[in-house]
N, C-alpha and C. Protein backbone atom coordinates (compact mmCIF):
# COMPACT_ATOMS: atom_id res chain seq x y z
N UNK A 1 -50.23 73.63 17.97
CA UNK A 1 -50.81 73.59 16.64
C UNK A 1 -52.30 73.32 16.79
N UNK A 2 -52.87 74.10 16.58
CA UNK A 2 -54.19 74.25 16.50
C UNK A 2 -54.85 72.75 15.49
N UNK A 3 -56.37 72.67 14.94
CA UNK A 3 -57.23 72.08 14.88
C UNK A 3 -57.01 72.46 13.02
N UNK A 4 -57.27 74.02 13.43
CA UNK A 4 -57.45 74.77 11.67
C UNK A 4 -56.21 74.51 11.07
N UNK A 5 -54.69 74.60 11.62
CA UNK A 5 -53.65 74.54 11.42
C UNK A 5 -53.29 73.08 10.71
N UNK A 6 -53.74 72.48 11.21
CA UNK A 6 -53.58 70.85 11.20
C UNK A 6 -54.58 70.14 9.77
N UNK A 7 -55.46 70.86 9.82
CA UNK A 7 -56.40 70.83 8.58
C UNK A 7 -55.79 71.11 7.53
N UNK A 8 -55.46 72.74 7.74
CA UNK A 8 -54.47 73.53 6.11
C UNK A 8 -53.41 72.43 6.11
N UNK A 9 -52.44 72.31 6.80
CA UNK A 9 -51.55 71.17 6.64
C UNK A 9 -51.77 70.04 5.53
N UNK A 10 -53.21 69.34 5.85
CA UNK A 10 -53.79 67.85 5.57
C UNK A 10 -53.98 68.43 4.66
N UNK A 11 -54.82 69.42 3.87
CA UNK A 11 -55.11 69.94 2.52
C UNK A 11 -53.92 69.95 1.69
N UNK A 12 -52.76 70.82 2.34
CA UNK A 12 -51.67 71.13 1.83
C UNK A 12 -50.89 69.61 1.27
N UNK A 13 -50.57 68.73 2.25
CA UNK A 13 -50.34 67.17 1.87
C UNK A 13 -51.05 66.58 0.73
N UNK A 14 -52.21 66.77 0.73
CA UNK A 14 -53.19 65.83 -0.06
C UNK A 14 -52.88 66.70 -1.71
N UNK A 15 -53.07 68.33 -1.68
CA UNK A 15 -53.33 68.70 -2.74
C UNK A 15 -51.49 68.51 -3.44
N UNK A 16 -50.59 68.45 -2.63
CA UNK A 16 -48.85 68.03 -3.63
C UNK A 16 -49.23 66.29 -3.92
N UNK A 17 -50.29 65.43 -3.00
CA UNK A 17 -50.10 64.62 -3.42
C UNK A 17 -50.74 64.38 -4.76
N UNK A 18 -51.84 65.33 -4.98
CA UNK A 18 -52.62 65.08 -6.20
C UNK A 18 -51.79 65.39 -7.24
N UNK A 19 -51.03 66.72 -7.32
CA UNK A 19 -50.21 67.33 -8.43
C UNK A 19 -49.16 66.33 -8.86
N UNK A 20 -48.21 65.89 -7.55
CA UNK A 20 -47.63 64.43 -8.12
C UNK A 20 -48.34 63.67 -8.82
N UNK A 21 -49.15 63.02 -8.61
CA UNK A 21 -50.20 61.64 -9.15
C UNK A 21 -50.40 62.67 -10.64
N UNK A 22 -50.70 63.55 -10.99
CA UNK A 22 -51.25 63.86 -12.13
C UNK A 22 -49.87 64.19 -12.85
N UNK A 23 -48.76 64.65 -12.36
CA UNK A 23 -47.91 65.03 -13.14
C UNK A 23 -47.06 63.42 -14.02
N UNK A 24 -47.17 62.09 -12.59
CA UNK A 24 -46.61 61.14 -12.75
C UNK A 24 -47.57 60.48 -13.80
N UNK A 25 -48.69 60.76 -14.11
CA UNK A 25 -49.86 60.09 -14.89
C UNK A 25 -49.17 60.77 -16.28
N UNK A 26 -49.44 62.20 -15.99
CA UNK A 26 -48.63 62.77 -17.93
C UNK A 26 -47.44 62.09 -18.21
N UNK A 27 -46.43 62.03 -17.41
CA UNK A 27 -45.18 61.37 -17.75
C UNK A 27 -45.73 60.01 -18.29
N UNK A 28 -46.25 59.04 -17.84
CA UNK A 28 -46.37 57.62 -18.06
C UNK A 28 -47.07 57.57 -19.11
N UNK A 29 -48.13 58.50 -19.19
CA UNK A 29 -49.05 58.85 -20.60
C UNK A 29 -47.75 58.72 -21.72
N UNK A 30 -47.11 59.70 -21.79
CA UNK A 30 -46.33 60.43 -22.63
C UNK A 30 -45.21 59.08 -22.99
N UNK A 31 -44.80 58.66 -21.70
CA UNK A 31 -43.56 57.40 -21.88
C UNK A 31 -44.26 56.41 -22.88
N UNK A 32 -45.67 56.06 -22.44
CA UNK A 32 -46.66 54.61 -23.09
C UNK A 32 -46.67 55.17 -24.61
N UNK A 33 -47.11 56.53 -24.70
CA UNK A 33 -47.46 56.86 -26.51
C UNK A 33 -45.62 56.46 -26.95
N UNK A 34 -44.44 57.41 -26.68
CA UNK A 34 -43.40 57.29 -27.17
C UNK A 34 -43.07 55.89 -26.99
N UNK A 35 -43.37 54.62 -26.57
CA UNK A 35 -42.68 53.25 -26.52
C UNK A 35 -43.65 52.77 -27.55
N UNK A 36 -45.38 53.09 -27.80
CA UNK A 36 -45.58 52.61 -28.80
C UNK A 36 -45.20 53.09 -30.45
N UNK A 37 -44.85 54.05 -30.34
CA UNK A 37 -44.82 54.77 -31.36
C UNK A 37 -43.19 54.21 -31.76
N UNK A 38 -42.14 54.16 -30.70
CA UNK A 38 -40.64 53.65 -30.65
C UNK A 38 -40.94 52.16 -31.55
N UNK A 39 -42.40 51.13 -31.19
CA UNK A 39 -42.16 49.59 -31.34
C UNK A 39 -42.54 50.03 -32.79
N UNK A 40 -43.78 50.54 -33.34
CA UNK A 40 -44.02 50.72 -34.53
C UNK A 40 -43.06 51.16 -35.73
N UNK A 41 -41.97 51.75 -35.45
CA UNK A 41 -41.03 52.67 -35.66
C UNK A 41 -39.93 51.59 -36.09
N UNK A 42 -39.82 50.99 -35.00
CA UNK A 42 -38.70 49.73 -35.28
C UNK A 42 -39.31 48.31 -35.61
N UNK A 43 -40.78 47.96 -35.66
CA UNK A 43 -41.14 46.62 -36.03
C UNK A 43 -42.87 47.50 -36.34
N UNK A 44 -42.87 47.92 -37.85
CA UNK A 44 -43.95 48.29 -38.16
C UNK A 44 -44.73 47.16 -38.84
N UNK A 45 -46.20 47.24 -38.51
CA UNK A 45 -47.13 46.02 -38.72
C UNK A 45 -47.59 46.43 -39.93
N UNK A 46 -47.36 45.95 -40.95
CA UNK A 46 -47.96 46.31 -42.03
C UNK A 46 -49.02 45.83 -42.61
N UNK A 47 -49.73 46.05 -42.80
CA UNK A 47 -51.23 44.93 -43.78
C UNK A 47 -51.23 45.47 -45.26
N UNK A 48 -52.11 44.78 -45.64
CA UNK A 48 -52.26 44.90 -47.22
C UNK A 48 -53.69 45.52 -48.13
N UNK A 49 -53.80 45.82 -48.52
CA UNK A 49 -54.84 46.25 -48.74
C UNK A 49 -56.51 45.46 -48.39
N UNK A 50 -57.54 45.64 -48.02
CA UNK A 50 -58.51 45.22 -47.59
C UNK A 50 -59.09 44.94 -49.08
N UNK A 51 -59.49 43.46 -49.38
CA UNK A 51 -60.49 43.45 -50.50
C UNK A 51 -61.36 42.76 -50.32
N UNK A 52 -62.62 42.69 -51.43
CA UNK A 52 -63.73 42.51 -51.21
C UNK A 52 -64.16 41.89 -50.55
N UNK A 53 -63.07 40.59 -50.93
CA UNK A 53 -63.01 39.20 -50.11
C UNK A 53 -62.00 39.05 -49.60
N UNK A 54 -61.76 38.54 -48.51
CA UNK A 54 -60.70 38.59 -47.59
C UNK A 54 -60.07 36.71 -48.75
N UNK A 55 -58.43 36.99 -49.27
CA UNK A 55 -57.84 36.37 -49.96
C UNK A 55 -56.53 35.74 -49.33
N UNK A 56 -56.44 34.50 -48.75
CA UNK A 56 -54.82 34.97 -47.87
C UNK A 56 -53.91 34.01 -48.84
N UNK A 57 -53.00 35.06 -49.42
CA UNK A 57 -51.82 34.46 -50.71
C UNK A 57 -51.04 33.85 -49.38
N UNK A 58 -50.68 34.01 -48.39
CA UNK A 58 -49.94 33.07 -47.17
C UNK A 58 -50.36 31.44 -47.24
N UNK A 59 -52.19 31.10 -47.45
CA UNK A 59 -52.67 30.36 -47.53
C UNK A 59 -52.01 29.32 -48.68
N UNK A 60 -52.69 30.17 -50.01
CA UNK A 60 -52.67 29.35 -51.29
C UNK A 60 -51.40 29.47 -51.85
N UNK A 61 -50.59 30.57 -51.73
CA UNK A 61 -49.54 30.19 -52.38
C UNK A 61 -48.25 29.74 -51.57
N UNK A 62 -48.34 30.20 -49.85
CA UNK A 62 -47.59 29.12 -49.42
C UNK A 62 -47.65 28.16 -48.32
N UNK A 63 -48.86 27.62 -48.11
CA UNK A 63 -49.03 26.39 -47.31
C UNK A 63 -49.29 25.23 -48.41
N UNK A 64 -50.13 26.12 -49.44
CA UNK A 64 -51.06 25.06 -50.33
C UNK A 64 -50.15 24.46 -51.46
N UNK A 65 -49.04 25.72 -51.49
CA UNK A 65 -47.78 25.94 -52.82
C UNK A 65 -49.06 25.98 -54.25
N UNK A 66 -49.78 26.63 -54.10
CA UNK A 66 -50.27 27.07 -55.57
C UNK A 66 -49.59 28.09 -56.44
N UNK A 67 -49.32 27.73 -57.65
CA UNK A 67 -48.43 28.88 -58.33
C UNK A 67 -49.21 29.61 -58.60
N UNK A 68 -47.78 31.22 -58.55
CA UNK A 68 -48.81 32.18 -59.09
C UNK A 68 -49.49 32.33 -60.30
N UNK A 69 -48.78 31.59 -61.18
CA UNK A 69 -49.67 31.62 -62.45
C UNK A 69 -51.12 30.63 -62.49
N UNK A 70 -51.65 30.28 -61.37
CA UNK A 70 -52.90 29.26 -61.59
C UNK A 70 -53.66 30.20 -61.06
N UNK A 71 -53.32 31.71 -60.83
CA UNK A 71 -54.49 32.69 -60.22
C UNK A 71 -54.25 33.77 -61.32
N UNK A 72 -52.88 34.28 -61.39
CA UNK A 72 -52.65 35.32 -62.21
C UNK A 72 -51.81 34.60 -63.92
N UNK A 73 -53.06 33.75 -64.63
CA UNK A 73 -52.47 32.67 -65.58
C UNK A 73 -52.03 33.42 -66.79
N UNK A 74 -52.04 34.70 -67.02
CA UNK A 74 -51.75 35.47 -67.91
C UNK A 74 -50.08 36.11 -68.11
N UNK A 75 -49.87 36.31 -66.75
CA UNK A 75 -48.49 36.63 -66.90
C UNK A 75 -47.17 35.73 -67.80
N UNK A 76 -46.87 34.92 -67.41
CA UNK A 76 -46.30 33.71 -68.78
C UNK A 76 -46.56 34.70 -70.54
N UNK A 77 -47.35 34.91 -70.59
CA UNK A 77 -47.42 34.94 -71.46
C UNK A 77 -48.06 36.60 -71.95
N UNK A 78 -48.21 37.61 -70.95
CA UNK A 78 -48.69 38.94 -71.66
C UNK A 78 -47.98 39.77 -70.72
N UNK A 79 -48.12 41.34 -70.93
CA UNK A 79 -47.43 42.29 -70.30
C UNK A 79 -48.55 42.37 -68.83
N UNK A 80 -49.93 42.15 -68.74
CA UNK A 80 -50.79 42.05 -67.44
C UNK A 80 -50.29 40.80 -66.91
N UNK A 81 -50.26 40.89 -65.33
CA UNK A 81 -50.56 39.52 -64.75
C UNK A 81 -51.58 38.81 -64.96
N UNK A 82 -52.83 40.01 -64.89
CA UNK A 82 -54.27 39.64 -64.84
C UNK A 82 -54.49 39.56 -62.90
N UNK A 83 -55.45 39.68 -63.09
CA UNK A 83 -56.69 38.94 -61.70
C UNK A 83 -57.57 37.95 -61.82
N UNK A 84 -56.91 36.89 -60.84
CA UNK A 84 -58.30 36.16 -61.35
C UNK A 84 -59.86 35.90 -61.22
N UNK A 85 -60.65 35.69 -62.68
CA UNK A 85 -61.76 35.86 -62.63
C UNK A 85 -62.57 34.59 -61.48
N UNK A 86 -63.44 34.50 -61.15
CA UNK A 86 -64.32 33.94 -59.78
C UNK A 86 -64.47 32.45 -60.64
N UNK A 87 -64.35 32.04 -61.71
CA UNK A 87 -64.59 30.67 -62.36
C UNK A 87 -63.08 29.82 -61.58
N UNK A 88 -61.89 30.90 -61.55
CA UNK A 88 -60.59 30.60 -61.74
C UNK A 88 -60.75 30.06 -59.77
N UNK A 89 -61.14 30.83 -58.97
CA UNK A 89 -61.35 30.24 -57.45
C UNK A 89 -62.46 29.30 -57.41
N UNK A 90 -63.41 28.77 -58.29
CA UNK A 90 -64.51 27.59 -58.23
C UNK A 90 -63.63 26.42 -58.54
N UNK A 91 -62.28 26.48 -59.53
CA UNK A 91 -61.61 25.38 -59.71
C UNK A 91 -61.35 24.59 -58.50
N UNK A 92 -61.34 25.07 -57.37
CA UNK A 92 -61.17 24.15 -56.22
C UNK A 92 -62.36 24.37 -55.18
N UNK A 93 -62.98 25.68 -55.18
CA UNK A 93 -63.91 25.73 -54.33
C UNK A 93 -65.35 25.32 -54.60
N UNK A 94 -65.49 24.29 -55.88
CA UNK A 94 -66.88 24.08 -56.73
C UNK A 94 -66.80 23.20 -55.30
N UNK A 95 -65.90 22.32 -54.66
CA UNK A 95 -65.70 21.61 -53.46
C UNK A 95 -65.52 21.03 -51.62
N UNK A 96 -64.52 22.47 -51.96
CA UNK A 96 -63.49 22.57 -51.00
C UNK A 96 -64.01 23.59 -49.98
N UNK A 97 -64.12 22.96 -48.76
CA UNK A 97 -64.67 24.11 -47.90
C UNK A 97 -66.04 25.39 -48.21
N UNK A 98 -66.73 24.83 -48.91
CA UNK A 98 -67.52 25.59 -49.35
C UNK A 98 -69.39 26.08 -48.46
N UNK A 99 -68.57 25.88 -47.22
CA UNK A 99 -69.82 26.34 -46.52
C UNK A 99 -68.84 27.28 -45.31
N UNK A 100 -67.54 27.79 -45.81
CA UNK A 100 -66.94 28.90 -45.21
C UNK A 100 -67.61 30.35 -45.81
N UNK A 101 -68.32 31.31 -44.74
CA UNK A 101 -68.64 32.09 -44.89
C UNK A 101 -68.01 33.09 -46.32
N UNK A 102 -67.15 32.92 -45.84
CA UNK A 102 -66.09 33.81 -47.05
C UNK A 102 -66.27 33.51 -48.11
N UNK A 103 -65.93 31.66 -48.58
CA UNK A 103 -66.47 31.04 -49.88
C UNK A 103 -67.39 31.23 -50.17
N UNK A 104 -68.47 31.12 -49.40
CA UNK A 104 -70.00 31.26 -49.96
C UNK A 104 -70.09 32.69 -50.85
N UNK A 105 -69.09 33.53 -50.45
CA UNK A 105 -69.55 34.60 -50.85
C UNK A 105 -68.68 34.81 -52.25
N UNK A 106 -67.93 34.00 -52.95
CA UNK A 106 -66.91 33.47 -53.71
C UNK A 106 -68.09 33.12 -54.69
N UNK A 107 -68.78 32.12 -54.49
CA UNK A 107 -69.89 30.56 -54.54
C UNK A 107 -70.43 31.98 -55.50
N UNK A 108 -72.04 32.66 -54.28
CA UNK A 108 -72.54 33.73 -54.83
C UNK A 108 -72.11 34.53 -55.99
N UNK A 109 -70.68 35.26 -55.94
CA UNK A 109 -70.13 35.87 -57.15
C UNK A 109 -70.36 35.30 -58.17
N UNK A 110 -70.33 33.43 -58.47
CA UNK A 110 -70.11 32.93 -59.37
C UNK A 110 -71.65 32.42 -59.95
N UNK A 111 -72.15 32.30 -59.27
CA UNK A 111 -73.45 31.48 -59.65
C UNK A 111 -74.68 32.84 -60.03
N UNK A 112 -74.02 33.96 -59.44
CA UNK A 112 -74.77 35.51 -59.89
C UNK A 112 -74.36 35.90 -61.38
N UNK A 113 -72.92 35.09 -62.10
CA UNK A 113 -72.32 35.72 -63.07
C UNK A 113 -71.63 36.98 -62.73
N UNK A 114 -71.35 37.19 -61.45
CA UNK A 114 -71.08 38.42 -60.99
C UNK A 114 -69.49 38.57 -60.52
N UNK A 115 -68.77 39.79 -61.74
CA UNK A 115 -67.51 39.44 -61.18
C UNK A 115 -66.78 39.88 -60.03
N UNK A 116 -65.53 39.23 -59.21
CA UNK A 116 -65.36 40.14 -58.02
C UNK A 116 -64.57 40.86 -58.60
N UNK A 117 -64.77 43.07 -57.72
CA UNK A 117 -63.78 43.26 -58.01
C UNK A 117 -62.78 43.43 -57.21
N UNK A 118 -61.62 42.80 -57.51
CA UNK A 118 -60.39 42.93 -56.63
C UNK A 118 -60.25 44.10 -56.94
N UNK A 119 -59.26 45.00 -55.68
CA UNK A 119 -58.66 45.86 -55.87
C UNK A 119 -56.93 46.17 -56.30
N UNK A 120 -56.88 46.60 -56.92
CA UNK A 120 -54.88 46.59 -57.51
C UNK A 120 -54.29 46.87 -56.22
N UNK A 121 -53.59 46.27 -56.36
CA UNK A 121 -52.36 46.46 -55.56
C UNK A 121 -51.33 47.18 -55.78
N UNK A 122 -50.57 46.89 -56.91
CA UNK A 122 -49.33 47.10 -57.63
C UNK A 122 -50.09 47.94 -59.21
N UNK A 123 -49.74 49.31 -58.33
CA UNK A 123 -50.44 49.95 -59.85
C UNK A 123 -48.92 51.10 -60.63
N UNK A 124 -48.98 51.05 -61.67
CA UNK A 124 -47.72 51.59 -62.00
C UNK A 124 -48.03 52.97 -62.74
N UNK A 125 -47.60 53.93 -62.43
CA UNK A 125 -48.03 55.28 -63.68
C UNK A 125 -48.42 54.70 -64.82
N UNK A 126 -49.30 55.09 -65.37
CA UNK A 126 -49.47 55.15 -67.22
C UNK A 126 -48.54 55.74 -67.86
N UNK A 127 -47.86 56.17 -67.55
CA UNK A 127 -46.43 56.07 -68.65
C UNK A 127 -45.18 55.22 -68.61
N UNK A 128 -45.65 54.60 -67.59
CA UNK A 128 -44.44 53.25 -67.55
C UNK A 128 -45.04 51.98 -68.70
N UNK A 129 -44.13 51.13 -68.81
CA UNK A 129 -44.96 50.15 -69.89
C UNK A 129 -43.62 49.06 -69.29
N UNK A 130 -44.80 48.03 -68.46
CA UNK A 130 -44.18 46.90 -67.82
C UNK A 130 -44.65 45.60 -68.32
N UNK A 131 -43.77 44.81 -68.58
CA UNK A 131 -44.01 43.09 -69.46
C UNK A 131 -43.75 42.41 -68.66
N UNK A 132 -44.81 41.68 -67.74
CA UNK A 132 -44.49 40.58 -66.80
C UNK A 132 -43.76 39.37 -67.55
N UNK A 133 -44.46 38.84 -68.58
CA UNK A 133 -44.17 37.79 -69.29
C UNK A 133 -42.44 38.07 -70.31
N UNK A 134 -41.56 38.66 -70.34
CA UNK A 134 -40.28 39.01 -70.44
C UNK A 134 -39.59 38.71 -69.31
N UNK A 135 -40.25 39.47 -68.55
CA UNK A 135 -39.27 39.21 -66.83
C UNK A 135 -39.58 37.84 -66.33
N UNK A 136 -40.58 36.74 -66.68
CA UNK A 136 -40.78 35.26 -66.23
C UNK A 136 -39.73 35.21 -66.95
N UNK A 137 -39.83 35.14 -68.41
CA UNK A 137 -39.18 34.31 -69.62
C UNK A 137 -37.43 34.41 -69.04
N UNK A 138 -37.37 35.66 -68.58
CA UNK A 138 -35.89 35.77 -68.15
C UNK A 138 -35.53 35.31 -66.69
N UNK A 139 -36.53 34.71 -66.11
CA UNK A 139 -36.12 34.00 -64.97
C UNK A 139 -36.37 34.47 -63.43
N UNK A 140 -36.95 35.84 -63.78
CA UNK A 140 -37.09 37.00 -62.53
C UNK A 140 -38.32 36.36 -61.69
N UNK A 141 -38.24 36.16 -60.45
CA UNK A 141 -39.12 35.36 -59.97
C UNK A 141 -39.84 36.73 -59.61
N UNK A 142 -41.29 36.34 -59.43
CA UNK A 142 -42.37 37.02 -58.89
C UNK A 142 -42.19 37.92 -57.71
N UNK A 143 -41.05 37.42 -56.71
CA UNK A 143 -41.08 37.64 -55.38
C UNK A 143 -39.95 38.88 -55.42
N UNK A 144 -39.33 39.30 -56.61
CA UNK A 144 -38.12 40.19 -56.75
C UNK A 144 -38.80 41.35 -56.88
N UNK A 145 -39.93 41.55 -57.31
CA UNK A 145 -40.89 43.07 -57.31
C UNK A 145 -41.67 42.66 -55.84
N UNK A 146 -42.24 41.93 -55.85
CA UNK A 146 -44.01 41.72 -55.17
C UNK A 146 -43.08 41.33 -54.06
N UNK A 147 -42.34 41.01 -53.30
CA UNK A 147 -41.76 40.30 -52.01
C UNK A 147 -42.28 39.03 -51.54
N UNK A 148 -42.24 38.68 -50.59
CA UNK A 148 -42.86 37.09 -50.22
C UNK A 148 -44.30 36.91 -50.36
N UNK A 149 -45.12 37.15 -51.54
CA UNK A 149 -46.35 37.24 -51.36
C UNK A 149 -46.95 35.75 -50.58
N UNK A 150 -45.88 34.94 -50.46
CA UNK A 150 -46.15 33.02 -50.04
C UNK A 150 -46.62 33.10 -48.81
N UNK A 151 -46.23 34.45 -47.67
CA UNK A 151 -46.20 35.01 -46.37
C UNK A 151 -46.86 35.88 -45.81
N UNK A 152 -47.59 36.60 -47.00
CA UNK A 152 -48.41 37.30 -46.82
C UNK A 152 -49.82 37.03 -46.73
N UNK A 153 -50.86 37.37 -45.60
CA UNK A 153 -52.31 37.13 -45.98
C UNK A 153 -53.04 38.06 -46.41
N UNK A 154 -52.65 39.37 -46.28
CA UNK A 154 -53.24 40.37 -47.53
C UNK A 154 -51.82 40.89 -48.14
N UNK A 155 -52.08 41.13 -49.60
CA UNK A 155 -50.76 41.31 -49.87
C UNK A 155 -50.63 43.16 -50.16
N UNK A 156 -49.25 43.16 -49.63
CA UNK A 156 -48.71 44.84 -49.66
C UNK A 156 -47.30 44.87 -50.31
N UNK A 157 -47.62 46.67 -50.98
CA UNK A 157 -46.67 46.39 -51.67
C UNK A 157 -45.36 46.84 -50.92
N UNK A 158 -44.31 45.74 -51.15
CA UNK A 158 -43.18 45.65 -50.32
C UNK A 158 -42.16 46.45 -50.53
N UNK A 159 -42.21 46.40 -52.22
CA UNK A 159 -40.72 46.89 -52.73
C UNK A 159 -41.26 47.97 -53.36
N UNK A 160 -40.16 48.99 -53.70
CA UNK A 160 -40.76 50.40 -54.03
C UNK A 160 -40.31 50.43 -55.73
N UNK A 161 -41.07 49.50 -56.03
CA UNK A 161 -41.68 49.38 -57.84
C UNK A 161 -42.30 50.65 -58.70
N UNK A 162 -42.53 51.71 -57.72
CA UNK A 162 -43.00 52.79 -58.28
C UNK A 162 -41.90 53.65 -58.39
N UNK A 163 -40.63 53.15 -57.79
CA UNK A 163 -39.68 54.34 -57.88
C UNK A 163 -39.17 53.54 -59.24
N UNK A 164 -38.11 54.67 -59.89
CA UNK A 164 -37.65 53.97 -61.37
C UNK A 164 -35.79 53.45 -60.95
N UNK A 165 -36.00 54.11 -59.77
CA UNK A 165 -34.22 53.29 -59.29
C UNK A 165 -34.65 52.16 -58.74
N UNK A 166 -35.00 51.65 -58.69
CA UNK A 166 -35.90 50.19 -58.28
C UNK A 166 -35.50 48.64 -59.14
N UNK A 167 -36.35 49.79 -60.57
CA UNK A 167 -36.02 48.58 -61.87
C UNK A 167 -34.86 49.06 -62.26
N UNK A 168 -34.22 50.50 -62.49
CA UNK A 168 -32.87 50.71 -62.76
C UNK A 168 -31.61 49.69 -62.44
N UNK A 169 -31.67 49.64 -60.44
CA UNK A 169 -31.11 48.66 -60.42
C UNK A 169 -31.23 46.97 -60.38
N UNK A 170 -32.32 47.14 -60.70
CA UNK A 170 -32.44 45.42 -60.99
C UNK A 170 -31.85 44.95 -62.37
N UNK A 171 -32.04 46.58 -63.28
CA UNK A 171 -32.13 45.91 -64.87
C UNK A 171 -30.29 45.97 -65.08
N UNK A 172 -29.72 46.60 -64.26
CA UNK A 172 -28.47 46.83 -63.98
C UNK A 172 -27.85 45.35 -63.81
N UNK A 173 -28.22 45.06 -62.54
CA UNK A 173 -27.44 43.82 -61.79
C UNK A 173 -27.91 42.52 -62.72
N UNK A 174 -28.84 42.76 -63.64
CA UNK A 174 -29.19 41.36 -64.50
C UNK A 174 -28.70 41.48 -66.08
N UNK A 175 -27.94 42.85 -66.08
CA UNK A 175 -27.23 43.24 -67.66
C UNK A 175 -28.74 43.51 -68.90
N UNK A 176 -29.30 43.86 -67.91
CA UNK A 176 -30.96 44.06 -69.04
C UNK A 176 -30.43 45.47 -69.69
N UNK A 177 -31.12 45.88 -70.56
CA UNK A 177 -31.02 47.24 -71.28
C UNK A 177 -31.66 48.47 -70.22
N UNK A 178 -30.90 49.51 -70.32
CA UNK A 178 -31.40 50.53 -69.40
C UNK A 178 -31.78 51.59 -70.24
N UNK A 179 -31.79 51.61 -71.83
CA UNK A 179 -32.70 52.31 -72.34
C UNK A 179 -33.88 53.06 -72.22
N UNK A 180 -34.80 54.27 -72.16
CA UNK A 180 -35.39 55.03 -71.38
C UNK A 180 -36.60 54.42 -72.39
N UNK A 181 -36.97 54.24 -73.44
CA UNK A 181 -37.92 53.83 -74.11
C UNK A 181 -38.31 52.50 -73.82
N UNK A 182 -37.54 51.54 -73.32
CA UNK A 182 -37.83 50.39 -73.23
C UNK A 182 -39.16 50.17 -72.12
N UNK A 183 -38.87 51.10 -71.01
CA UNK A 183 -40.27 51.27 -70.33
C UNK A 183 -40.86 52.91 -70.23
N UNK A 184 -40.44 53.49 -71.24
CA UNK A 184 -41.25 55.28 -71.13
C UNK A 184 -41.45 54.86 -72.66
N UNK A 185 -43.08 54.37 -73.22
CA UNK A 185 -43.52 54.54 -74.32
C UNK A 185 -44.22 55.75 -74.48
């Protein structure tokens, strides 16, 4: 065996070893995307919408146990929850941690007269016609549409409130009226 012989050989070795290495690289490529795509699939990370101000309902409504009506104080009593206006977060932050970047920028809104705007979350067609303050009065806790908002630090919407088999069967299992006018005005 010659010199040249022995060379083509070494080429020949080296270049199956490269085609392996690249073919074993696509496979592992391909395995890594399908296992992340498999974890997302079976334990999807969900977040909540991004707003102006970063708000964590995990925080205030369940470490701090603030009710939801001391943010959204309208529901009790009207068909809006409401949002609350920046006077309604000075009730504790005229105080409280108020040289947190975030607050300050809370602080600012308020002392500008300037309101924040949150963004909706839970928005329903305009031809639905929904009464928060009926569904308190009847006992329906907050968390039966909206899900654990106590757990959440941005909140998303959990339950599929936009479909009408949703409230169908809720208004079902609680003997409510399933009348088509009662929410198609």
């Amino acid at each position: 065996m010659n010199n040249s012989d022995n060379h083509n050989k070494h080429e020949e070795n080296h270049k199956k070893f490269y085609e392996r290495s690249f073919v074993l690289m696509i496979f592992l490529f391909i395995t890594a995307i399908m296992l992340v795509w498999l974890y997302n699939y079976f334990y999807p990370q969900k977040i909540g919408m991004e707003q102006p101000i970063p708000f964590s309902h995990r925080l205030h409504a369940g470490e701090k146990k603030i009710s939801c009506f001391m943010c959204h104080d309208t529901a009790p009593k009207a068909a809006n929850a409401g949002l609350p206006p920046v006077e309604t977060c000075m009730l504790c932050h005229q105080t409280i941690i108020i040289h947190y970047p975030e607050i300050e920028k809370v602080r600012n809104h308020f002392f500008e007269n300037k309101p924040i705007e949150w963004k909706k979350v839970f928005d329903l067609p305009d031809f639905v016609y929904f009464n928060h303050s009926v569904h308190i009065q009847r006992g329906i806790d907050c968390s039966e549409c909206h899900g654990n908002v106590n757990k959440m630090d941005r909140v998303e919407d959990v339950k599929d409130i936009i479909n009408m088999g949703f409230c169908l069967d809720c208004h079902k299992k609680n003997n409510a009226t399933t009348d088509c006018f009662t929410c198609h005005r």
